[in-house]
C-alpha atoms as a PDB file:
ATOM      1  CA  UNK A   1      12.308 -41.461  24.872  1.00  0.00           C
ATOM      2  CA  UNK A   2      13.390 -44.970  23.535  1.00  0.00           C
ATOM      3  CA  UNK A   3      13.052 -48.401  25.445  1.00  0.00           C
ATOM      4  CA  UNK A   4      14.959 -50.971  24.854  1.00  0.00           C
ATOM      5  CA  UNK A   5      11.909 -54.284  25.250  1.00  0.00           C
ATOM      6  CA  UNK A   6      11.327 -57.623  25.629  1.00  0.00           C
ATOM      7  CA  UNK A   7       8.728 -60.101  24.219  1.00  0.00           C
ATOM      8  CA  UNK A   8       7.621 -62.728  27.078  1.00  0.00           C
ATOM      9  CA  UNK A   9       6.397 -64.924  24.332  1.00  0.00           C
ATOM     10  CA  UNK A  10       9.511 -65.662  22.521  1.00  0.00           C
ATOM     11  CA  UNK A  11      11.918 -63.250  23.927  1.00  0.00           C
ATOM     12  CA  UNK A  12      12.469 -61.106  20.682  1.00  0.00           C
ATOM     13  CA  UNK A  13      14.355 -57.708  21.904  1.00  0.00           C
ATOM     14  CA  UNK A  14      13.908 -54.381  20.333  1.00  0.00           C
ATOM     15  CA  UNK A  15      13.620 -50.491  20.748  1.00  0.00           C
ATOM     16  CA  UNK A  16      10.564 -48.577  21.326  1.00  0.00           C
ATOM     17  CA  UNK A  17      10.439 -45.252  20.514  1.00  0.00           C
ATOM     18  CA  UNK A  18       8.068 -42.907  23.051  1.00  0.00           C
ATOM     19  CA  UNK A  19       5.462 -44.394  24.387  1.00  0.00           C
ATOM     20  CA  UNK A  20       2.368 -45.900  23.749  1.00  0.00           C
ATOM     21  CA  UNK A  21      -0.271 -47.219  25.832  1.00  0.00           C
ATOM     22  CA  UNK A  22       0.282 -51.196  24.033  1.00  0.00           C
ATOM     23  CA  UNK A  23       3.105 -52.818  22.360  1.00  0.00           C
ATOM     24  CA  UNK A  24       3.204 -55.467  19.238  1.00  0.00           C
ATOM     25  CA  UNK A  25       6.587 -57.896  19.576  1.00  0.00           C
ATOM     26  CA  UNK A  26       7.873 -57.378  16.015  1.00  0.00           C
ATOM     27  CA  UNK A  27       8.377 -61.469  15.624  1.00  0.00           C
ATOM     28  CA  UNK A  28       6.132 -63.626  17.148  1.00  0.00           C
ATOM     29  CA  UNK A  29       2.562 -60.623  17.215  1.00  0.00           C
ATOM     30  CA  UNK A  30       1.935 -60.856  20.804  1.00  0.00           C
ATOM     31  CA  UNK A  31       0.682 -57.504  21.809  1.00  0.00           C
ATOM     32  CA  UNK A  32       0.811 -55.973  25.855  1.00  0.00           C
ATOM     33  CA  UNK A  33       0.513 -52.946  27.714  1.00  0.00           C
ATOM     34  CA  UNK A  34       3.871 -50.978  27.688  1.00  0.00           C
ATOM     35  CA  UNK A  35       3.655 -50.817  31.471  1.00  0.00           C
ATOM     36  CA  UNK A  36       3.945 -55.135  31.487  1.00  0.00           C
ATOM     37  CA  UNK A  37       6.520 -55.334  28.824  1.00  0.00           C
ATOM     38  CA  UNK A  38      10.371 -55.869  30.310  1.00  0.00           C
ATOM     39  CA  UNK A  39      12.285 -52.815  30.018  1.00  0.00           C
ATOM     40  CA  UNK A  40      15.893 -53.073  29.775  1.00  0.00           C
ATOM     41  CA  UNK A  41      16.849 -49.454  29.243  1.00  0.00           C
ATOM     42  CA  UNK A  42      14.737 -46.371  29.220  1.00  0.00           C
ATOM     43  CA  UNK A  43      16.761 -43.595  27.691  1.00  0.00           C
ATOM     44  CA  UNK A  44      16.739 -40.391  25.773  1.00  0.00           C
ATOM     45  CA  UNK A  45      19.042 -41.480  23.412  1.00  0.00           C
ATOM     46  CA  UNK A  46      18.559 -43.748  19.978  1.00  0.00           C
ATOM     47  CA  UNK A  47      21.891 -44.688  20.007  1.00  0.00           C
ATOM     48  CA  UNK A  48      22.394 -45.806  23.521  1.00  0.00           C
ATOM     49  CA  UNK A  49      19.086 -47.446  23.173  1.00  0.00           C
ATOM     50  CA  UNK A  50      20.643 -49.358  20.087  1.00  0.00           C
ATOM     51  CA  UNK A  51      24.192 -50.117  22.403  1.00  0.00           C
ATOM     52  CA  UNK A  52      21.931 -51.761  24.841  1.00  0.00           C
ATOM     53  CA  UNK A  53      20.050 -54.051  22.505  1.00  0.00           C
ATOM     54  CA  UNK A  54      23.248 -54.961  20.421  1.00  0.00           C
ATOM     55  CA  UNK A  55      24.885 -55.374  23.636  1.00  0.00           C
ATOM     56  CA  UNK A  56      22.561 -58.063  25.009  1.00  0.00           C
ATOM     57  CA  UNK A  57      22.141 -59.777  21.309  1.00  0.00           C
ATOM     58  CA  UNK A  58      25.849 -60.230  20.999  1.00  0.00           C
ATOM     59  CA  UNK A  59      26.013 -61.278  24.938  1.00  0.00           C
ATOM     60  CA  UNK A  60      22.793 -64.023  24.000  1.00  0.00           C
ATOM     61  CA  UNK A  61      25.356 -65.581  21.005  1.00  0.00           C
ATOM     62  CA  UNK A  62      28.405 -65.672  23.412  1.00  0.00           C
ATOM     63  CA  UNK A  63      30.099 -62.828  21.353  1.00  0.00           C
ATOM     64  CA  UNK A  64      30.092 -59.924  24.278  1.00  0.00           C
ATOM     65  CA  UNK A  65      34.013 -60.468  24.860  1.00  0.00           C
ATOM     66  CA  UNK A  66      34.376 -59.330  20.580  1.00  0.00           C
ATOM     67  CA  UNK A  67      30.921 -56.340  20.835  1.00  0.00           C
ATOM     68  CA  UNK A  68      33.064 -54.912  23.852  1.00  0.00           C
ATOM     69  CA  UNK A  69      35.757 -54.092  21.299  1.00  0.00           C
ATOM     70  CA  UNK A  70      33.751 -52.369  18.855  1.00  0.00           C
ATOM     71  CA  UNK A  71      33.603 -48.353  18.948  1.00  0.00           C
ATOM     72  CA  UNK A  72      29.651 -47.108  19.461  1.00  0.00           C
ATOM     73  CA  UNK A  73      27.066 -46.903  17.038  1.00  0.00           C
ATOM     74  CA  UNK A  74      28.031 -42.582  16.677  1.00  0.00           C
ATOM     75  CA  UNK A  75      31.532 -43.221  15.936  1.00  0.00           C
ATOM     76  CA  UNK A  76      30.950 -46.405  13.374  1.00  0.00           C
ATOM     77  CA  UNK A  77      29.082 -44.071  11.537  1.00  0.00           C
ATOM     78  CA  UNK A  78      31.059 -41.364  11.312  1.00  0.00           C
ATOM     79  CA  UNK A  79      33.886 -44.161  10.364  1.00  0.00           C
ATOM     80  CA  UNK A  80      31.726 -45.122   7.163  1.00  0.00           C
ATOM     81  CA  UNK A  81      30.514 -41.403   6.418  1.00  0.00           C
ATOM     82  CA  UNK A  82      34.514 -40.470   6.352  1.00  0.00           C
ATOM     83  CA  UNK A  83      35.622 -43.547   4.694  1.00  0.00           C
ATOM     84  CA  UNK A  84      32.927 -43.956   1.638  1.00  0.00           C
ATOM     85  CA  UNK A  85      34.940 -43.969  -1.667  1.00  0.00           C
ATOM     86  CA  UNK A  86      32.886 -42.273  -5.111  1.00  0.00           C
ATOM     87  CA  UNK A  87      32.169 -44.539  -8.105  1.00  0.00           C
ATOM     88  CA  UNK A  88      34.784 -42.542  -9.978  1.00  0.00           C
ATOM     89  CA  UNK A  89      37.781 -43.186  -7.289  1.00  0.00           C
ATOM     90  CA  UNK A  90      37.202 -47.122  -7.191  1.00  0.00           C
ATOM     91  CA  UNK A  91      37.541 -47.641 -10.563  1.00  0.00           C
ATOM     92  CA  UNK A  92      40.393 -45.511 -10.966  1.00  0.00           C
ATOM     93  CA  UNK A  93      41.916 -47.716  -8.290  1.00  0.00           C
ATOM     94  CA  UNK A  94      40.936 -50.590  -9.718  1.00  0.00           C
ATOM     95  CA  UNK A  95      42.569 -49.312 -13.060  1.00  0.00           C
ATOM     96  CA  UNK A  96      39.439 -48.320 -15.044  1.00  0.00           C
ATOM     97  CA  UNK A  97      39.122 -45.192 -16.801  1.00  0.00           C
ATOM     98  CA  UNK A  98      35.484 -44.111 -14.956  1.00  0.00           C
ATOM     99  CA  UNK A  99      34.837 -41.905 -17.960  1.00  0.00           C
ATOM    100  CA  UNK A 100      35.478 -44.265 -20.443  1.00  0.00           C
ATOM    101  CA  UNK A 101      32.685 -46.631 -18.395  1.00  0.00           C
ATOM    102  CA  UNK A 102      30.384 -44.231 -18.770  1.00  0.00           C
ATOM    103  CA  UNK A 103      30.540 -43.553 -22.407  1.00  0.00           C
ATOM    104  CA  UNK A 104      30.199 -47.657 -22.819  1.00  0.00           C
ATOM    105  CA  UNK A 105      26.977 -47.334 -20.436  1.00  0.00           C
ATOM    106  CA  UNK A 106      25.341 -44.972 -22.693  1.00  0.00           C
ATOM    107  CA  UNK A 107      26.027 -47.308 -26.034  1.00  0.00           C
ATOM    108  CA  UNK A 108      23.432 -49.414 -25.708  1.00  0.00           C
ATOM    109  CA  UNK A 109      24.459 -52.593 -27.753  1.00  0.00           C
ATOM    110  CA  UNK A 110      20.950 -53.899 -28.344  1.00  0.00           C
ATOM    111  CA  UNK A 111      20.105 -50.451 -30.362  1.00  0.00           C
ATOM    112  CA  UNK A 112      18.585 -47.005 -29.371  1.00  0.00           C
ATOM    113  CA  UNK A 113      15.664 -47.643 -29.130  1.00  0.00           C
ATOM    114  CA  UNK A 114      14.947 -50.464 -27.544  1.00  0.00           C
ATOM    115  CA  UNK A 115      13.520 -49.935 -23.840  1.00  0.00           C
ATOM    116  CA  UNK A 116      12.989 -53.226 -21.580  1.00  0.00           C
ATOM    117  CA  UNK A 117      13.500 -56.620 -21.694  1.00  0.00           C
ATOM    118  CA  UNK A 118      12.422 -58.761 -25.078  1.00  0.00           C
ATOM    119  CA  UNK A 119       9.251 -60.260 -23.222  1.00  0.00           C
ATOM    120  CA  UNK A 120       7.958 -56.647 -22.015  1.00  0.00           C
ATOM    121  CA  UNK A 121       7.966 -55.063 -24.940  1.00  0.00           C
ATOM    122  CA  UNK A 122       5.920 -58.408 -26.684  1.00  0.00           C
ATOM    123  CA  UNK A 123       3.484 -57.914 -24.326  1.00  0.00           C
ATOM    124  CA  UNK A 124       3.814 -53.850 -24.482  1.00  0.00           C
ATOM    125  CA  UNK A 125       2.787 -54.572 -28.959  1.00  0.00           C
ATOM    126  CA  UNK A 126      -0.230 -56.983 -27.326  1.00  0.00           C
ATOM    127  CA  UNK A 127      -1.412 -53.799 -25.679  1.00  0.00           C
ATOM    128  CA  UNK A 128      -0.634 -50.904 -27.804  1.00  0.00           C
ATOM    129  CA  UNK A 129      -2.013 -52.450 -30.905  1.00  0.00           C
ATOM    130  CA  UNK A 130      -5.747 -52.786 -31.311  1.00  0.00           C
ATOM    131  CA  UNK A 131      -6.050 -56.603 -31.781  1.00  0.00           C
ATOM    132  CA  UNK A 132      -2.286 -57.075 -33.496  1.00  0.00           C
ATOM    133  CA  UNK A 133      -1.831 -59.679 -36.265  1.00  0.00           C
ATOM    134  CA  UNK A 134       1.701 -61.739 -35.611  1.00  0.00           C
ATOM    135  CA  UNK A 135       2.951 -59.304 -38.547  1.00  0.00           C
ATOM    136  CA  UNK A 136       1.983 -55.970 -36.298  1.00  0.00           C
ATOM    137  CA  UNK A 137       3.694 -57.319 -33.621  1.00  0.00           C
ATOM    138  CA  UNK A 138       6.553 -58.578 -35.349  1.00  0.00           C
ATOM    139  CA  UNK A 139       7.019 -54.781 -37.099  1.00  0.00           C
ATOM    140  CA  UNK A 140       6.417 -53.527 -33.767  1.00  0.00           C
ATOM    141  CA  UNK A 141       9.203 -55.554 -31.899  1.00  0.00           C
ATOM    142  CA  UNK A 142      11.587 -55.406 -34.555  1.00  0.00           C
ATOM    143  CA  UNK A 143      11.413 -51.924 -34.746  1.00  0.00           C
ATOM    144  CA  UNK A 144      12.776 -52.359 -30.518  1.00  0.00           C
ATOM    145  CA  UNK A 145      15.231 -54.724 -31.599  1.00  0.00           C
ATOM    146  CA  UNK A 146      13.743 -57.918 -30.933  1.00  0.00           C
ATOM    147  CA  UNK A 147      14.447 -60.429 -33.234  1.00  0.00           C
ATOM    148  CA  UNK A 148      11.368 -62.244 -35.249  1.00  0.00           C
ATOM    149  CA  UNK A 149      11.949 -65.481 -34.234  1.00  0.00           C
ATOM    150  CA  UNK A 150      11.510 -64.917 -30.287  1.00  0.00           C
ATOM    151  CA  UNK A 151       8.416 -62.526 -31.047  1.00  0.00           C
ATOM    152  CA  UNK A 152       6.871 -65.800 -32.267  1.00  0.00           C
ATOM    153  CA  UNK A 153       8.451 -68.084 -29.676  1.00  0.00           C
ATOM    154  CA  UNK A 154       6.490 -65.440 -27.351  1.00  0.00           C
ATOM    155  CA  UNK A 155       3.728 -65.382 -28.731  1.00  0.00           C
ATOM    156  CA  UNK A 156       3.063 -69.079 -28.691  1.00  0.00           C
ATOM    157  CA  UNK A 157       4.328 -69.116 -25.194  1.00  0.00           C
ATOM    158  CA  UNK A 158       2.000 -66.410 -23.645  1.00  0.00           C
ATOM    159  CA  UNK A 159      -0.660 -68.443 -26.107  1.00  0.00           C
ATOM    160  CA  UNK A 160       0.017 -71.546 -24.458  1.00  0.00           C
ATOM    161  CA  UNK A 161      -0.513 -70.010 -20.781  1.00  0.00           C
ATOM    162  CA  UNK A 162      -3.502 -68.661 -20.967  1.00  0.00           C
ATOM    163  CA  UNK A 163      -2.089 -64.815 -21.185  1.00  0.00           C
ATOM    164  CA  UNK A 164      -3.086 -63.800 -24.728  1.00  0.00           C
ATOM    165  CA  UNK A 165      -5.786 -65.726 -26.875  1.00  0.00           C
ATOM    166  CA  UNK A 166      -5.242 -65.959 -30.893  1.00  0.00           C
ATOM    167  CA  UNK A 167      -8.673 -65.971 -33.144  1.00  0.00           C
ATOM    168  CA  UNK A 168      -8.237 -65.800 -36.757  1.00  0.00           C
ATOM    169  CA  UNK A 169      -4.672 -64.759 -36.541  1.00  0.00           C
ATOM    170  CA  UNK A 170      -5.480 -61.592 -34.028  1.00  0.00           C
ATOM    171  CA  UNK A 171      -4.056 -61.566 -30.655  1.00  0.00           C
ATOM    172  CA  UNK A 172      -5.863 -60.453 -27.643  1.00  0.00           C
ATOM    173  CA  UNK A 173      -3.971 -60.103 -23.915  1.00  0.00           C
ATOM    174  CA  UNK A 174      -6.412 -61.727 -21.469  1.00  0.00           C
END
């Protein structure tokens, strides 16, 4: 069974599905007993349920005269389940050879081997090497395509706040 409720506090609608003995207004927290809370529409039915509360939403904004002309919920859906175009079709209607896309996908220009974003895999050297020098984690990053002058950049950065402390030229994340 599904309810379509109302909050007396700040007059939030929404559905309830079966029933329990007390009720929490998604917005504003004010919890009741089902039996006190304003029932619009008992039913057996989500989608009806979901007609009723989109119903009196759109009627609240002044837009009932443009809901009325909408099909239901059920046959919206099946609209967009018949109607959903594959990756492969839109590009080929937008004049892209899909196949061609995904070759370029799987070059990756910043080099095989090379997994995350310059600043993770810094901080992924910091915690795979036992206390790295700036060399280790230069090798290390360079090896991932990072160039040598950010790994330092980092490294002073992530100094600087307080992430990683630097004693005797050995790095340590905090």
């Amino acid at each position: 069974m599904y309810a379509v409720v109302g909050c007396s506090e700040c007059s939030n609608l929404w559905i309830i599905e079966g029933r329990s003995e007390t009720s929490q207004c998604p917005r504003c927290g004010s919890r009741r007993a089902y039996e006190k809370r304003k029932k619009f529409v008992e039913t057996e039915h989500a989608d009806h349920a979901r007609e009723v509360r989109a119903s009196m939403l759109a009627n609240r904004q002044g837009e009932g005269e443009a809901f009325a002309e909408l099909d239901s919920f059920a046959d919206l859906e099946d609209d967009v389940a018949d109607g959903v175009v594959d990756d492969d079709e839109y590009l080929e209607a937008a004049g892209l050879d899909a196949d061609e896309l995904e070759a370029a996908g799987d070059r990756d220009p910043r080099g095989p081997t090379r997994s995350g974003s310059k600043q993770e895999i810094v901080e992924r050297a910091l915690e795979a090497i036992d206390r790295p020098t700036e060399d280790e984690v230069l090798e290390y990053a360079g090896e991932r395509g990072v160039e040598a002058e950010y790994v330092r950049t980092a490294l002073e950065k992530l100094t600087r706040r307080g992430v990683v402390s630097e004693s005797r030229g050995r790095y340590r994340k905090l």
